[in-house]
PDB file of N, CA and C in Angstrom:
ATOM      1  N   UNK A   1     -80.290  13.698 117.778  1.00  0.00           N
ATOM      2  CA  UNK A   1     -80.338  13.357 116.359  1.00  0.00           C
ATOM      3  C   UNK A   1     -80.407  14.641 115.549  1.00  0.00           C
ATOM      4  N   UNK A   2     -79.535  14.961 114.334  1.00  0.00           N
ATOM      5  CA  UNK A   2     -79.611  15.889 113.954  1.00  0.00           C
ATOM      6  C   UNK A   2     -80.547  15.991 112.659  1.00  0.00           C
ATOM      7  N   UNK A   3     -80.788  17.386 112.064  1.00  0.00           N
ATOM      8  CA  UNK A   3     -81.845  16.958 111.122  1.00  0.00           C
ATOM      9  C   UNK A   3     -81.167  16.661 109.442  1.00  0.00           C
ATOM     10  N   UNK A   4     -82.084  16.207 108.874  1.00  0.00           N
ATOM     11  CA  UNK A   4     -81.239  15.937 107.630  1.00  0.00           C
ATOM     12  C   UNK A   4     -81.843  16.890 106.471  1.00  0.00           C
ATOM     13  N   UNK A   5     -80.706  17.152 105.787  1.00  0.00           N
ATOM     14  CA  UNK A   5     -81.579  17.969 104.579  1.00  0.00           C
ATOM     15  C   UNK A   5     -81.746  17.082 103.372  1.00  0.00           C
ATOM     16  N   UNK A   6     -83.024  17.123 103.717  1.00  0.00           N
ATOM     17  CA  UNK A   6     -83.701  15.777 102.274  1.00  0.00           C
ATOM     18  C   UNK A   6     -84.424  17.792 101.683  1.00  0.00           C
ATOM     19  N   UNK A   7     -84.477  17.369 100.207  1.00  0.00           N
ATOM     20  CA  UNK A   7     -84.882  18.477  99.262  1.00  0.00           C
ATOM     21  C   UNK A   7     -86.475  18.365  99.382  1.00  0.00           C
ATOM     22  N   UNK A   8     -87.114  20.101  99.969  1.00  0.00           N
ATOM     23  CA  UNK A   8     -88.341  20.066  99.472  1.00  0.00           C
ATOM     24  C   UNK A   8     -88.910  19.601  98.703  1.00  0.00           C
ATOM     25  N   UNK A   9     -88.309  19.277  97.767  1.00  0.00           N
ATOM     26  CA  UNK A   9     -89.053  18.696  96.090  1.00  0.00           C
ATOM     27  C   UNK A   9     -89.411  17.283  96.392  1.00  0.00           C
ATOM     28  N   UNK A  10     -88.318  16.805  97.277  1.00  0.00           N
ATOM     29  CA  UNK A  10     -88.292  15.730  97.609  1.00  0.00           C
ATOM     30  C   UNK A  10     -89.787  15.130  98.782  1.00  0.00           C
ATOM     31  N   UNK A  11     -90.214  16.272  99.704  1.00  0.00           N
ATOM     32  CA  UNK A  11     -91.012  16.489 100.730  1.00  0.00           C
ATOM     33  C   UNK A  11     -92.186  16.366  99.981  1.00  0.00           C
ATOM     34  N   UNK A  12     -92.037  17.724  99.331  1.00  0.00           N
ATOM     35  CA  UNK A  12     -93.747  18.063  98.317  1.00  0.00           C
ATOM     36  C   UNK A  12     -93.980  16.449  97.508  1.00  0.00           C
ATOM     37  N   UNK A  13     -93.238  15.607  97.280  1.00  0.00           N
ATOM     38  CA  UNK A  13     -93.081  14.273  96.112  1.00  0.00           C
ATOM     39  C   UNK A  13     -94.113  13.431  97.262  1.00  0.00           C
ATOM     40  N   UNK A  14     -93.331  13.115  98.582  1.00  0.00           N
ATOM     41  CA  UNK A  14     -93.859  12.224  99.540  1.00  0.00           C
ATOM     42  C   UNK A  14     -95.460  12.620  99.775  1.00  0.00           C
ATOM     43  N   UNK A  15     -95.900  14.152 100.439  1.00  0.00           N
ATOM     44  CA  UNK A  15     -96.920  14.986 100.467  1.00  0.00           C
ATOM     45  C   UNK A  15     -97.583  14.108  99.242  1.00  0.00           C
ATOM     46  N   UNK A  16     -97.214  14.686  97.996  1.00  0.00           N
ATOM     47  CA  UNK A  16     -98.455  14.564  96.751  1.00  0.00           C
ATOM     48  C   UNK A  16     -98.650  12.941  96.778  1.00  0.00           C
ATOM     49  N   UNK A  17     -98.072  12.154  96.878  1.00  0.00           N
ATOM     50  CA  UNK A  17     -98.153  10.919  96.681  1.00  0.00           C
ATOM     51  C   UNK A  17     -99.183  10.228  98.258  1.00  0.00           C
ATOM     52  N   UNK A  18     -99.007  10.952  98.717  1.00  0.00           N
ATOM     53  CA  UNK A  18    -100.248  10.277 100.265  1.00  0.00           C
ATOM     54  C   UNK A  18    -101.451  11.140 100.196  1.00  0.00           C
ATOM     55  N   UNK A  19    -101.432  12.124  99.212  1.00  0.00           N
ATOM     56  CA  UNK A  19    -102.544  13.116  98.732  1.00  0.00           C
ATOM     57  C   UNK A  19    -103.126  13.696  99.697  1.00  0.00           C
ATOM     58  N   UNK A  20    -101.931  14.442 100.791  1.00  0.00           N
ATOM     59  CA  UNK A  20    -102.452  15.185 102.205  1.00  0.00           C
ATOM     60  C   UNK A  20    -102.267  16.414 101.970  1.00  0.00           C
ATOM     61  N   UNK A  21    -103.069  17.345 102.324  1.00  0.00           N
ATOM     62  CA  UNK A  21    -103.375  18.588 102.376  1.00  0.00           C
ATOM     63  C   UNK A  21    -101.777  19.037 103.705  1.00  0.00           C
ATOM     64  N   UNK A  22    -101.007  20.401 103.642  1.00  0.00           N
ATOM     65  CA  UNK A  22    -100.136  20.893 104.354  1.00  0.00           C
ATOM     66  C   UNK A  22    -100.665  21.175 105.984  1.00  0.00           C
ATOM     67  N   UNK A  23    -102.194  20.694 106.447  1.00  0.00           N
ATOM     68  CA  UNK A  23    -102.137  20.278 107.665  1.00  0.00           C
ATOM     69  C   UNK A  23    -102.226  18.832 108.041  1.00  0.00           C
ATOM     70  N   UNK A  24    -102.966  18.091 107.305  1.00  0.00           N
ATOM     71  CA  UNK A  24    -102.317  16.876 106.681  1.00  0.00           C
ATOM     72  C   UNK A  24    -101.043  16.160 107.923  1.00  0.00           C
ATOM     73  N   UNK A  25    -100.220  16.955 106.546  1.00  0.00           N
ATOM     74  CA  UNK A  25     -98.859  16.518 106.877  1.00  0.00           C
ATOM     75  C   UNK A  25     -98.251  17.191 108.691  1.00  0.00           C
ATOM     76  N   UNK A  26     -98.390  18.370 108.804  1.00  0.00           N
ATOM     77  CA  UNK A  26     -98.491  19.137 110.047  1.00  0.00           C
ATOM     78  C   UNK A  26     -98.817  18.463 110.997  1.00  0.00           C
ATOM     79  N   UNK A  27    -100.244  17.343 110.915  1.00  0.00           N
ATOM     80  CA  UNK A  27    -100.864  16.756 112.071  1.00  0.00           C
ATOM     81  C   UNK A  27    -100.203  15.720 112.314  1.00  0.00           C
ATOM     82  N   UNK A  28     -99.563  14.855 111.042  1.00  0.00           N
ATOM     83  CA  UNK A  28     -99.218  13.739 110.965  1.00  0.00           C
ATOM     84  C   UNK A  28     -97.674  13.942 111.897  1.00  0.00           C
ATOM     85  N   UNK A  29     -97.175  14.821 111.539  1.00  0.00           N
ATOM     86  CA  UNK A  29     -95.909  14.751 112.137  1.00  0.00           C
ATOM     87  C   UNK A  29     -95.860  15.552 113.781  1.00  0.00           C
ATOM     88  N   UNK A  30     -96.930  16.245 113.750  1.00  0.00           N
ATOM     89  CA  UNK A  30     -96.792  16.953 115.142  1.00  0.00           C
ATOM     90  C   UNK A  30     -96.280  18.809 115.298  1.00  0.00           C
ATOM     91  N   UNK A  31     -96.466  18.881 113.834  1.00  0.00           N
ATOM     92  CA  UNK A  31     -96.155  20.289 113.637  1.00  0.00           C
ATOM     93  C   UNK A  31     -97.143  21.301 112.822  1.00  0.00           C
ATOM     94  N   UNK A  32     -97.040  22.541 113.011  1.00  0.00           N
ATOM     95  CA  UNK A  32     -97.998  23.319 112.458  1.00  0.00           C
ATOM     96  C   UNK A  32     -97.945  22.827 110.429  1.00  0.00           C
ATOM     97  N   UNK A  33     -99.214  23.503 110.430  1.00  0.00           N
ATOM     98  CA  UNK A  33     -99.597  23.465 108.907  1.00  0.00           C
ATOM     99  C   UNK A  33     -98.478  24.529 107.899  1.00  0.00           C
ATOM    100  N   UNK A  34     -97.822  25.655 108.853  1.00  0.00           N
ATOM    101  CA  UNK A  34     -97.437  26.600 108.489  1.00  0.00           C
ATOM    102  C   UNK A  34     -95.279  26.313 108.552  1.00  0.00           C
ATOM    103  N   UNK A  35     -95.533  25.669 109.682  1.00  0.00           N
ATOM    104  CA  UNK A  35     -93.913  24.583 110.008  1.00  0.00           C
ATOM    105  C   UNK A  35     -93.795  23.688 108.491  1.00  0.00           C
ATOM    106  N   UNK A  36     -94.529  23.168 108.241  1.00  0.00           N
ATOM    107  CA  UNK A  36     -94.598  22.242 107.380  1.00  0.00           C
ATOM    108  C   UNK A  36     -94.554  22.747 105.672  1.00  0.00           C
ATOM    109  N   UNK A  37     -95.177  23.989 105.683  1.00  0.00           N
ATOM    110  CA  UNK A  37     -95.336  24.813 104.720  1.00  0.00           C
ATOM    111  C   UNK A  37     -94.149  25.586 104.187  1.00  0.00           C
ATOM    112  N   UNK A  38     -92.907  25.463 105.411  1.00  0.00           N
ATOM    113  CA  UNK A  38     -91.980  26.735 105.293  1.00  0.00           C
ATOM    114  C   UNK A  38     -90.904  25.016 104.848  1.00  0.00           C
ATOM    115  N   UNK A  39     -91.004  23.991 105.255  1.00  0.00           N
ATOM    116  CA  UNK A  39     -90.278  22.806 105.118  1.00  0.00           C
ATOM    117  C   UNK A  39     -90.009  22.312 103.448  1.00  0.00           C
ATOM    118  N   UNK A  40     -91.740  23.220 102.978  1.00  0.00           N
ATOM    119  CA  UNK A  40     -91.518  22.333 101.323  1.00  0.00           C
ATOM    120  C   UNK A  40     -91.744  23.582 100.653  1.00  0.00           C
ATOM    121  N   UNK A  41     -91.084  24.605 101.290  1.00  0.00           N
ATOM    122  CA  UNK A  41     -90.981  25.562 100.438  1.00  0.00           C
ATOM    123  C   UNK A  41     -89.756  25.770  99.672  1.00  0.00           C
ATOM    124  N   UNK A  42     -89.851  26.137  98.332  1.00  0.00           N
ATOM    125  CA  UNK A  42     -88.766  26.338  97.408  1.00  0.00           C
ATOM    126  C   UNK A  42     -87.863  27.737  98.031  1.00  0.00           C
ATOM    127  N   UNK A  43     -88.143  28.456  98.809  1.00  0.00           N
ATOM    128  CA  UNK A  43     -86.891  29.485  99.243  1.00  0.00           C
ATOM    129  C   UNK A  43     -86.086  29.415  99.856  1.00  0.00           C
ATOM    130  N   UNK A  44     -85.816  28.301 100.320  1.00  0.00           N
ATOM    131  CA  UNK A  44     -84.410  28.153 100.505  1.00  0.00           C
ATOM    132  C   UNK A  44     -84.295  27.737 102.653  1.00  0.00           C
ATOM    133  N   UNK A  45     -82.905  27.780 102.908  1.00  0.00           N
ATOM    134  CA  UNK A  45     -82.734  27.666 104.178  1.00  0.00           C
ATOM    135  C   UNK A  45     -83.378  28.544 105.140  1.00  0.00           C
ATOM    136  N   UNK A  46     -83.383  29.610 104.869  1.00  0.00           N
ATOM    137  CA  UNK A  46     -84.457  30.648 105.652  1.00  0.00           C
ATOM    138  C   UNK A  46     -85.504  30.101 106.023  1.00  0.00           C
ATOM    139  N   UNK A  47     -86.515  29.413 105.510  1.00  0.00           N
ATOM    140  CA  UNK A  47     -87.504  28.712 106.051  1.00  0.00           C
ATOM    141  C   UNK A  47     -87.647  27.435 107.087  1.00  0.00           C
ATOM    142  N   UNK A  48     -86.149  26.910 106.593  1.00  0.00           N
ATOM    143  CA  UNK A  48     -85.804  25.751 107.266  1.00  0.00           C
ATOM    144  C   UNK A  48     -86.365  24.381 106.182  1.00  0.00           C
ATOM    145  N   UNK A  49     -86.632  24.753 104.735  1.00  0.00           N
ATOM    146  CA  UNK A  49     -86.878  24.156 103.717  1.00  0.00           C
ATOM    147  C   UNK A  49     -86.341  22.791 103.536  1.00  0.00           C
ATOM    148  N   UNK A  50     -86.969  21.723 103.684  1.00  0.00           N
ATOM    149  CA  UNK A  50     -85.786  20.334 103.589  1.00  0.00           C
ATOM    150  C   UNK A  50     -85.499  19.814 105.065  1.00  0.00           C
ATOM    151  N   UNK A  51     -85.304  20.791 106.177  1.00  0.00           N
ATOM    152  CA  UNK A  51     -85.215  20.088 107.442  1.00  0.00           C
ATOM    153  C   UNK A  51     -86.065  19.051 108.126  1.00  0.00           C
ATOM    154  N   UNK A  52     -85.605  17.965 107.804  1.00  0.00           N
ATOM    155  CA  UNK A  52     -86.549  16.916 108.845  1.00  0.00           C
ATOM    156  C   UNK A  52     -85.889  16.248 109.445  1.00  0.00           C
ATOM    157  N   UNK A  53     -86.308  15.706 110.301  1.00  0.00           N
ATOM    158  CA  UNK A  53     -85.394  14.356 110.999  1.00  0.00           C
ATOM    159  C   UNK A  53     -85.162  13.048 110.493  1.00  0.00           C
ATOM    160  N   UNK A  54     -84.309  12.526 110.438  1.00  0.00           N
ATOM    161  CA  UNK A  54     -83.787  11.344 109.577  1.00  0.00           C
ATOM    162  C   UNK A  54     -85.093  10.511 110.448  1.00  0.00           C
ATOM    163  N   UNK A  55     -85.373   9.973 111.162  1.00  0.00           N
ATOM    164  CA  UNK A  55     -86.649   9.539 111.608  1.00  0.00           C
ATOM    165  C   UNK A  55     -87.961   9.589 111.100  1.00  0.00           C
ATOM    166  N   UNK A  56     -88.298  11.050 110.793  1.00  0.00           N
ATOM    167  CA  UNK A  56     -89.731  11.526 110.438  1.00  0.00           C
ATOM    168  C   UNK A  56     -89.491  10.905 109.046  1.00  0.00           C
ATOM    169  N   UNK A  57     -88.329  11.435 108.281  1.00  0.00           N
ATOM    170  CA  UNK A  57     -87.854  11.147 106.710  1.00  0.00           C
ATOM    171  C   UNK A  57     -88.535   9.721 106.599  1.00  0.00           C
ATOM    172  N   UNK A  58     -87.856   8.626 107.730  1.00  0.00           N
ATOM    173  CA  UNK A  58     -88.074   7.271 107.034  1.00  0.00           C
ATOM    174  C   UNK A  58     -89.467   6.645 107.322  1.00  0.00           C
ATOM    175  N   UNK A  59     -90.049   7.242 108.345  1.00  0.00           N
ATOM    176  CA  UNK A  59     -91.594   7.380 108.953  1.00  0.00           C
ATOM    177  C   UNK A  59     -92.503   7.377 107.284  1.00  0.00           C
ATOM    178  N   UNK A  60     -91.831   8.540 106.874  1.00  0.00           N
ATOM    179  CA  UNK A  60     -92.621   9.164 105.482  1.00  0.00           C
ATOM    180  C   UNK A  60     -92.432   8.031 104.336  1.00  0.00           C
ATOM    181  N   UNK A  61     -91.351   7.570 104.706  1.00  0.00           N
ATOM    182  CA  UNK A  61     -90.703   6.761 103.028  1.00  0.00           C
ATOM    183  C   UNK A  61     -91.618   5.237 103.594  1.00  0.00           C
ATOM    184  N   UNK A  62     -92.018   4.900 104.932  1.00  0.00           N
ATOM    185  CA  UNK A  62     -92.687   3.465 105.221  1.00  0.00           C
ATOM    186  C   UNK A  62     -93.964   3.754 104.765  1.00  0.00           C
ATOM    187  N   UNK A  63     -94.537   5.566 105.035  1.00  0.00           N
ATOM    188  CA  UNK A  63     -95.958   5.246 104.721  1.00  0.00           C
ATOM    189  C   UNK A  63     -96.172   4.941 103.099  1.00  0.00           C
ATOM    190  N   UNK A  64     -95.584   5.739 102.137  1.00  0.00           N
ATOM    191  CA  UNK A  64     -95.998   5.744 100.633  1.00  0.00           C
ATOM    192  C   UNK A  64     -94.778   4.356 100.170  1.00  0.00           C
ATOM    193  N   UNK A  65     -94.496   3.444 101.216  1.00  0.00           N
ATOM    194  CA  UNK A  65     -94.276   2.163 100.711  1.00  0.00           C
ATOM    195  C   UNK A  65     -92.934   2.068  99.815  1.00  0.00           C
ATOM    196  N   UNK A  66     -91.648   3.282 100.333  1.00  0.00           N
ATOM    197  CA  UNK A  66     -90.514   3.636  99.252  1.00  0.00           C
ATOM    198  C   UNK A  66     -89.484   3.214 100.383  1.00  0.00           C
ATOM    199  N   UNK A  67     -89.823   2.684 101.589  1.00  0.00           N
ATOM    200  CA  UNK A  67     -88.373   2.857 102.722  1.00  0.00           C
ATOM    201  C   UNK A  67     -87.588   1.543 102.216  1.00  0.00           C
ATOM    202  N   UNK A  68     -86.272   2.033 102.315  1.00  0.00           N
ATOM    203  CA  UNK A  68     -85.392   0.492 101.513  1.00  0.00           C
ATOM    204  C   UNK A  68     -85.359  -0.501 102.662  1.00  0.00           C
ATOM    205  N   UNK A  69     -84.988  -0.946 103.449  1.00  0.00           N
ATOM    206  CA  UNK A  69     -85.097  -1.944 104.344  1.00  0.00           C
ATOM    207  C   UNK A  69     -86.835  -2.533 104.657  1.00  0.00           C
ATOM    208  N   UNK A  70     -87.813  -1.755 105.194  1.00  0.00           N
ATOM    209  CA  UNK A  70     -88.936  -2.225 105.657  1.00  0.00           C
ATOM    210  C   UNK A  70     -89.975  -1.498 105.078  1.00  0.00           C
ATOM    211  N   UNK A  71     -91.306  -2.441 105.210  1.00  0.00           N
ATOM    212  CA  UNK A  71     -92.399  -2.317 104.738  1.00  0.00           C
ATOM    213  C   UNK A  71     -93.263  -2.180 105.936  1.00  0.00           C
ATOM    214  N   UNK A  72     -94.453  -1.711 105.813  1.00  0.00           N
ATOM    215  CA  UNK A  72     -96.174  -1.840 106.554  1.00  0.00           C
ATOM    216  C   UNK A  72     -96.647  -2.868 106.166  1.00  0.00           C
ATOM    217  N   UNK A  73     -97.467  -3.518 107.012  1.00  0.00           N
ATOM    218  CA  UNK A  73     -97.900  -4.717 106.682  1.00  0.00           C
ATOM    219  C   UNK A  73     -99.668  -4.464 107.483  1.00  0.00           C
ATOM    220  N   UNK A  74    -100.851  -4.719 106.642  1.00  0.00           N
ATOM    221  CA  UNK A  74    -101.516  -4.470 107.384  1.00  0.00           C
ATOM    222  C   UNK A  74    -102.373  -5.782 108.005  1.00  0.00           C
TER     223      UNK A  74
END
């Protein structure tokens, strides 16, 4: 599976809205605090800024309740 470039802005949006700190998000997905840091950073591809997996992406969009097909149900 390849990764998709969804926009940091877009990352930092999901982040602020589940109100997780950048290890937070790191733990949640299985990657460093600092991986995660270079993901929603505004400089660009060098960091690997925007790279996630179309997977993790829709993981993120079920938790803050935005994924178009399915919901959490608790």
């Amino acid at each position: 599976m390849s990764e998709s470039p969804i926009s940091a802005a877009e990352l930092r949006r999901i982040q602020e809205k589940l109100n997780y700190s950048n290890s937070d998000m790191g733990e949640l997905l299985g990657i460093s605090s600092k991986t995660w840091s270079n993901k929603i950073s505004p400089s660009g591809a060098k960091t690997g800024a925007g790279k996630i997996q179309k997977l993790e992406y829709e993981f993120l969009l079920l938790l803050i309740g935005e994924h178009p097909k399915f919901k959490l149900i608790k």
